[in-house]
Protein backbone atom coordinates (compact mmCIF):
# COMPACT_ATOMS: atom_id res chain seq x y z
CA UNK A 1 133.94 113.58 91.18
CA UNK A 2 133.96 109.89 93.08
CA UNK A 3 131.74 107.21 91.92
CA UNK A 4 130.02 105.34 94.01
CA UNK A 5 127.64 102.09 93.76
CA UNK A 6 124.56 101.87 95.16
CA UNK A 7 125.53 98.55 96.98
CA UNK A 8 128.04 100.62 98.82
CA UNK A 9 125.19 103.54 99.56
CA UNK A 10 122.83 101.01 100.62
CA UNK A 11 125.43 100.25 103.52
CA UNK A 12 125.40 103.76 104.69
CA UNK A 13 121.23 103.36 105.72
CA UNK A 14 120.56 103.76 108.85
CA UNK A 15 117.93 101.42 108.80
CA UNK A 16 118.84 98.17 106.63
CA UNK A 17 115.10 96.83 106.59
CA UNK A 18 114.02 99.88 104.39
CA UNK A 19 116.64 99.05 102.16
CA UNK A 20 113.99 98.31 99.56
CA UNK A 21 111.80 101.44 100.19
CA UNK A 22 115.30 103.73 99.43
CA UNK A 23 116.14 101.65 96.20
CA UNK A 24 112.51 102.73 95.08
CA UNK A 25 112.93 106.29 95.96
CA UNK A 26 116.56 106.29 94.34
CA UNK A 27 115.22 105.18 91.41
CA UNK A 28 112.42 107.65 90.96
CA UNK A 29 114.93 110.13 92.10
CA UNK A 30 117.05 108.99 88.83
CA UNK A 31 113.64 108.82 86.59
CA UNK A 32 112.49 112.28 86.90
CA UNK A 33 116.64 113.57 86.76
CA UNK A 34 117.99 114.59 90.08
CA UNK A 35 120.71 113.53 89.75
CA UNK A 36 122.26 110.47 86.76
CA UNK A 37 122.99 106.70 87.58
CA UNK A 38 123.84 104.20 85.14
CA UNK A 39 122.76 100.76 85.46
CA UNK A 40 125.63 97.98 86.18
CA UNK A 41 125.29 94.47 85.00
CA UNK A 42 125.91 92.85 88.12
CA UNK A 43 123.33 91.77 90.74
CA UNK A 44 123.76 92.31 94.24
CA UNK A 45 121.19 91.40 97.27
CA UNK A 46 119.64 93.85 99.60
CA UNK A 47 120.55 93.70 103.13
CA UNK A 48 116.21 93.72 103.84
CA UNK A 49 115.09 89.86 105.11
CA UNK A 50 112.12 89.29 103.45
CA UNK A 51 109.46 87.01 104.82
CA UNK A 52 107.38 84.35 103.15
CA UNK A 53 103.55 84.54 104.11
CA UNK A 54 102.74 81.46 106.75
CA UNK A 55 105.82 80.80 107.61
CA UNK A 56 109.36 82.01 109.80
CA UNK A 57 111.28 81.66 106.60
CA UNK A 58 113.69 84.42 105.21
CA UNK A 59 114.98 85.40 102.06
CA UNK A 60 116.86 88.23 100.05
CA UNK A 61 116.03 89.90 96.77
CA UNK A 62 118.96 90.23 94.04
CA UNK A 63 118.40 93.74 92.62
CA UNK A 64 120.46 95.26 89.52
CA UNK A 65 123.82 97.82 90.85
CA UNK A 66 123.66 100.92 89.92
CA UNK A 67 126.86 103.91 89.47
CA UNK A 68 126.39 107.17 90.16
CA UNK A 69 127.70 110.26 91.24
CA UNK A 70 128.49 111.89 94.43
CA UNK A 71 128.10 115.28 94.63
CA UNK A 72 126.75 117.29 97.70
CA UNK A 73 123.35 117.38 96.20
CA UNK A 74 123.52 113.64 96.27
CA UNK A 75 124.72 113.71 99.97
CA UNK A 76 121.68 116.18 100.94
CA UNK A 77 118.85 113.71 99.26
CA UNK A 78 120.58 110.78 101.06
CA UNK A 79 120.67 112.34 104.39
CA UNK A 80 116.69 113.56 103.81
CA UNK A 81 115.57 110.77 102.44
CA UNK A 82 117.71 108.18 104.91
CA UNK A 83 116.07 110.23 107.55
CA UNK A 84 112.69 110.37 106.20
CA UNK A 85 112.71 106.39 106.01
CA UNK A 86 114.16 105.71 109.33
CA UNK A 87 111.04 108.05 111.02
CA UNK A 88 108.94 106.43 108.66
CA UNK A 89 106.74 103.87 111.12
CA UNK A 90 105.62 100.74 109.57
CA UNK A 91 102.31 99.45 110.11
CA UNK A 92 102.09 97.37 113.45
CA UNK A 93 99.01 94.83 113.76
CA UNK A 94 96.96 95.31 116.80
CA UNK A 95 98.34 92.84 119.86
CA UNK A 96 95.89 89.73 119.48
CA UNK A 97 93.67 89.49 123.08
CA UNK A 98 94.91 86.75 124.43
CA UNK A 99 95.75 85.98 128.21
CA UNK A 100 99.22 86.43 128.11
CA UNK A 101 98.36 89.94 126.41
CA UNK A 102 96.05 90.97 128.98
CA UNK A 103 97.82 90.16 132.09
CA UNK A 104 101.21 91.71 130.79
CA UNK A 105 99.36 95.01 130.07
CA UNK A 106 99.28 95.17 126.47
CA UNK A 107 95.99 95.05 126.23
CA UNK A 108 93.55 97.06 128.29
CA UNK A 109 91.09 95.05 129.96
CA UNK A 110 88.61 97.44 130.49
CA UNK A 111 88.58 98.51 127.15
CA UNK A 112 88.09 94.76 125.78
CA UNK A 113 85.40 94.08 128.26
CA UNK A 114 83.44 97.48 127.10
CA UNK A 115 83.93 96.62 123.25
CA UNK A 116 82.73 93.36 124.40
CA UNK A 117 79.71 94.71 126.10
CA UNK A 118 78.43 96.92 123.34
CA UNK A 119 79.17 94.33 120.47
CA UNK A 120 76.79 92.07 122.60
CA UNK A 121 74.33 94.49 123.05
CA UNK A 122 74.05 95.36 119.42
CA UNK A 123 74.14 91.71 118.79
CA UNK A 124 70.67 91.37 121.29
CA UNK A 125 68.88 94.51 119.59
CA UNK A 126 69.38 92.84 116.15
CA UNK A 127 67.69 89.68 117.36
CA UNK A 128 65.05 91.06 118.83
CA UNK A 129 64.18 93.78 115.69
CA UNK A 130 64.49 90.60 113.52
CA UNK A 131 62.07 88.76 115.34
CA UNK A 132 59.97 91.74 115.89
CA UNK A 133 59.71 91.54 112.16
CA UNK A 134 59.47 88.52 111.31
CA UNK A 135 56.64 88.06 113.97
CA UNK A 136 54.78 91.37 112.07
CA UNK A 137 55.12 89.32 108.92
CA UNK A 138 53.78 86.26 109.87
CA UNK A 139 50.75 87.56 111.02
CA UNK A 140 49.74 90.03 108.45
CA UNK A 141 50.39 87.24 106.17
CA UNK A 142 48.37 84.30 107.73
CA UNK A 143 45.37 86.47 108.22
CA UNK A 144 45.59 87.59 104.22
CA UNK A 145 46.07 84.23 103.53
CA UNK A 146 43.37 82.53 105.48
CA UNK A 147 41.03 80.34 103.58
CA UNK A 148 37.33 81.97 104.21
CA UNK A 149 35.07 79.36 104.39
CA UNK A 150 32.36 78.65 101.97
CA UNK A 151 29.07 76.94 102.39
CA UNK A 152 27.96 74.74 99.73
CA UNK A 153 24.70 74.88 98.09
């Protein structure tokens, strides 16, 4: 049986981004005993960029090397897994509606101006139940709080 490391197993992803995502798996995958690793001392870093909140700035994390073995029940969980994290979609943040947006076609326009329409609409009908309230209140309370007058004796 070949050894192999998982800094060399890590090169075989298809995707290098989820690099981090696989070392998790691979780990569990180790944990629960499908197969045995042994932890090396050396550190190597993960081919992943990493970005800092705020800011265009990249970085790498150092994680531990691990040895295991390859067998072809090894080579089936890579290929699933591998798979399974390259189909995986990461989460995508709605396009912002900005010009640009909207005249490239990202954005529907029609679909902005109706969201547009009925947030504006609920917006009025709160206003005006509000003060339809407010106005009940403030006469039921100035006629209970009306001073009757007295004549003095």
């Amino acid at each position: 049986m070949a050894y192999v490391k998982l800094s060399d197993q890590l090169q075989k992803l298809s995707d290098p981004q989820r690099s981090d995502a696989f070392v998790k798996q691979f780990r569990e995958a180790v944990r629960t005993g499908q197969f045995d690793a042994a932890e090396l001392p050396e550190r190597f870093d993960l081919p992943k960029q990493f970005r800092r909140r705020g800011s265009d700035e990249t970085y790498q994390r150092q994680i531990k090397d691990m040895i295991f073995e390859s067998s072809p029940e090894f080579d089936e969980w890579f290929s699933s897994t591998d798979q399974e994290l390259a189909s995986t979609g990461r989460r995508t943040t709605k396009p912002k509606p900005t010009a640009e947006n909207i005249e490239a076609g990202v954005i529907d326009f029609k679909a902005l101006a109706e969201e547009t329409r009925r947030k504006m609409q609920a917006s009025y009908e709160k206003g005006q139940t509000l003060g339809q309230s407010r106005a009940k209140t403030a006469t039921k309370s100035t006629k209970s709080t009306r001073a009757k007058r007295t004549t003095k004796k």
